[in-house]
Protein backbone atom coordinates (compact mmCIF):
# COMPACT_ATOMS: atom_id res chain seq x y z
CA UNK A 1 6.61 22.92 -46.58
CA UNK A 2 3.52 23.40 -44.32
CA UNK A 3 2.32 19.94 -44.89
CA UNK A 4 5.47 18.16 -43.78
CA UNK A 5 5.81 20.66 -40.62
CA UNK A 6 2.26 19.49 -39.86
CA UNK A 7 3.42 15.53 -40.60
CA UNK A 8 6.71 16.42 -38.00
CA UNK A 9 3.86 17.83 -35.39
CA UNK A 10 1.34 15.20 -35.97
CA UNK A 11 4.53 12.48 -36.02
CA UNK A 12 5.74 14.11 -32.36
CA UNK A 13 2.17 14.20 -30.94
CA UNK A 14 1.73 10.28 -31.82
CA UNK A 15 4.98 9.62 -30.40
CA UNK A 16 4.12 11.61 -27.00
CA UNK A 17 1.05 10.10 -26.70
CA UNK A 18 2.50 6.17 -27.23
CA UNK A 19 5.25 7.06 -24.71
CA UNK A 20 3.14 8.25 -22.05
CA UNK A 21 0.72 5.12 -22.31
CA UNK A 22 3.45 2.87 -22.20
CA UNK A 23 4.83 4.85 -19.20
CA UNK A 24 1.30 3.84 -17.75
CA UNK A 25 0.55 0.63 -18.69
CA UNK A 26 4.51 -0.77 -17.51
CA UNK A 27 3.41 1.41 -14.22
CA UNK A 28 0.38 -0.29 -13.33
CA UNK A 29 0.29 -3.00 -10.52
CA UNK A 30 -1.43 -6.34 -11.87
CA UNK A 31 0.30 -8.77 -9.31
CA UNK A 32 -2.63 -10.51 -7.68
CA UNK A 33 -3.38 -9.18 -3.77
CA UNK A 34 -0.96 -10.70 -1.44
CA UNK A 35 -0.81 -12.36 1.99
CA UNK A 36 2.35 -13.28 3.43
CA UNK A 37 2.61 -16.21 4.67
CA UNK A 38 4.33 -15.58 7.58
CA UNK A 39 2.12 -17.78 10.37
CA UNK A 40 3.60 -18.46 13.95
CA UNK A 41 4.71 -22.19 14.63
CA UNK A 42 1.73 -24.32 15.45
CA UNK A 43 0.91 -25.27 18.77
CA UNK A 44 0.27 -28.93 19.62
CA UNK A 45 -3.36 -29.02 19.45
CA UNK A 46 -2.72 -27.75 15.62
CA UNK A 47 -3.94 -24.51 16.10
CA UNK A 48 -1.27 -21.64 15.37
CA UNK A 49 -0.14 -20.22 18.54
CA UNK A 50 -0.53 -16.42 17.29
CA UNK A 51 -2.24 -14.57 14.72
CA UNK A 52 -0.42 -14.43 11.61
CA UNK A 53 0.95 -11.12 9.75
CA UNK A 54 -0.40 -10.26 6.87
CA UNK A 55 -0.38 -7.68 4.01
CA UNK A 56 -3.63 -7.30 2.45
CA UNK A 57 -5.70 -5.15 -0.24
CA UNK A 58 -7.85 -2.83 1.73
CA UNK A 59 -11.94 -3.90 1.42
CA UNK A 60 -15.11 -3.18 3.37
CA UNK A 61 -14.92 -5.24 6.49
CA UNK A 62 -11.46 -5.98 6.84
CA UNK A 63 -10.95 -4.07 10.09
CA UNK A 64 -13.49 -6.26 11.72
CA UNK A 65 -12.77 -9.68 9.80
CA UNK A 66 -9.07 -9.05 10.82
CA UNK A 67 -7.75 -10.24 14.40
CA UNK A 68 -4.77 -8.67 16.16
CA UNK A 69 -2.85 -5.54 15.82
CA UNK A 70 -3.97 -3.44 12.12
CA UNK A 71 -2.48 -0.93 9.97
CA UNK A 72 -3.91 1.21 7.75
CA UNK A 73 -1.03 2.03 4.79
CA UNK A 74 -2.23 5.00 2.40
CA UNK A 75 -0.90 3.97 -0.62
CA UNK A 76 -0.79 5.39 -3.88
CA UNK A 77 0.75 3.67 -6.87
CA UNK A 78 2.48 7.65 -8.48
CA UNK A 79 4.30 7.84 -5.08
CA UNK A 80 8.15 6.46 -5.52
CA UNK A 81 8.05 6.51 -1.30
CA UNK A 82 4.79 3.77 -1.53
CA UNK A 83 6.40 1.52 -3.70
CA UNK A 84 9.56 1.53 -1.80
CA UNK A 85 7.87 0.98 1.38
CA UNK A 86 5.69 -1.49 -0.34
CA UNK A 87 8.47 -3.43 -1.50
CA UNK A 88 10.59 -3.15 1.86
CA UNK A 89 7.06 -4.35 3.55
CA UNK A 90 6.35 -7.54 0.89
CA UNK A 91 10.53 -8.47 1.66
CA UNK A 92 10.85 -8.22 5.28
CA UNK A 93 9.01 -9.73 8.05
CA UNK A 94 5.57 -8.29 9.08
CA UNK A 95 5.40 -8.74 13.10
CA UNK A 96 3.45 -11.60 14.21
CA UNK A 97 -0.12 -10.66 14.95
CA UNK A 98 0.26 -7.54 12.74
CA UNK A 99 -1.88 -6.97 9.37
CA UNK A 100 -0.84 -3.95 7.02
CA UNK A 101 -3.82 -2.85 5.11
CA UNK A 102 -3.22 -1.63 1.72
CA UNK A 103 -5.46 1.33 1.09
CA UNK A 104 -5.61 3.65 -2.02
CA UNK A 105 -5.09 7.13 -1.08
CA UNK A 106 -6.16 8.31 -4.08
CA UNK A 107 -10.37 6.52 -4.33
CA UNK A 108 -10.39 6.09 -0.07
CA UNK A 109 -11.22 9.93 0.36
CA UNK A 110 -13.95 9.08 3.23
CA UNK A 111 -11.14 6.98 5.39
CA UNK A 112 -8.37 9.90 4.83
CA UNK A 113 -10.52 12.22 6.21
CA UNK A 114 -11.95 10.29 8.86
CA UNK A 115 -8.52 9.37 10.39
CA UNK A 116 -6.68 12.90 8.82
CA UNK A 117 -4.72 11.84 6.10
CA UNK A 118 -3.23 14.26 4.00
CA UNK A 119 0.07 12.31 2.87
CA UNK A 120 0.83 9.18 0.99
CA UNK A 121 2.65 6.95 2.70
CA UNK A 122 0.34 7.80 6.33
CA UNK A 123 0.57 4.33 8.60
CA UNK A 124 -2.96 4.41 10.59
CA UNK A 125 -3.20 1.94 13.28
CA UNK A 126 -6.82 1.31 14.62
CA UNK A 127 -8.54 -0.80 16.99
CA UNK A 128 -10.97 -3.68 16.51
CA UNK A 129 -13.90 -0.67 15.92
CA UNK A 130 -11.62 0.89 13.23
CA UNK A 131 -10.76 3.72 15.89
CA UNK A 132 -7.42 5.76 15.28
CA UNK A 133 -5.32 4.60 17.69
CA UNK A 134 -2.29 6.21 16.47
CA UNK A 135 -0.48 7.36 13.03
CA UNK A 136 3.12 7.70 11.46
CA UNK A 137 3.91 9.26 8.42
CA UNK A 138 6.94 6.77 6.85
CA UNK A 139 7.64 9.33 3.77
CA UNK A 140 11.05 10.47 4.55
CA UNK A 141 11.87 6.49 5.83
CA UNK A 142 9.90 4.40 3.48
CA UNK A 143 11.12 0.56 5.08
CA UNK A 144 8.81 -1.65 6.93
CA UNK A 145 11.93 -1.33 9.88
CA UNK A 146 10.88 2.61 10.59
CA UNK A 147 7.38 1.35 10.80
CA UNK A 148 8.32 -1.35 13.32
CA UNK A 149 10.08 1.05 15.39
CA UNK A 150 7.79 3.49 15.53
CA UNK A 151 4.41 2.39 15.02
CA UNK A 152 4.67 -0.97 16.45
């Protein structure tokens, strides 16, 4: 009787274990960075007539390889309010001139603190230095629209 208790146990703890990394693995992002393609009409010399909006993975440099407006999003992949806003930001249209900066809350620690993050889902705007400029939390209205309208 105590072997097949400890067969039940061992049989439960296998089965635990294989949900939860399947819960993980179906969780985990492996789409390949994105940039929307969402230029301004080209003038007549060829050139586009704005800068285009984008929606890029966050990487040392970007705030100064990145023209016009730019917006830090503190992402984090656990947060149900990220991927919504993610997913409202990757369907709607990014203002022209605007680039959204996908940054991991969770391994970005230094940039949190230096602009005084504390939520997922914190909008940082910043200047061509990478100066705060001004923030918006979109947690309790995760859609690229509340950003807009009060970031932008």
């Amino acid at each position: 009787m105590k072997d097949m208790l400890k067969l039940v146990i061992a049989g439960l703890i296998i089965l635990v274990l294989g949900v939860g990394a399947a819960f993980l693995i179906t969780n985990i992002d492996f789409s390949v960075p994105t940039t929307s393609d969402k230029t301004a009409q080209s003038s007549a010399s060829g050139q586009p007539s704005q800068t285009p909006s984008q929606y890029v993975d966050y990487y040392d440099g970007v705030i100064t390889a990145t023209a016009g407006q730019k917006v830090l999003f503190f992402y984090a992949p656990w947060c149900p309010q990220c991927r919504a806003l993610e997913t409202s930001i990757k369907a709607g249209t990014i203002p022209s001139g605007v680039t959204i900066i996908k940054t991991d809350y969770d391994s970005m620690q230094g940039l949190r603190q230096k602009y005084g993050v504390t939520i997922q889902t914190t909008l940082v705007k910043v200047n061509d230095d990478g100066d705060l400029v001004e923030k918006y939390v979109a947690y309790d209205e995760p859609t690229l629209q509340s950003v807009i309208d009060n970031l932008l």
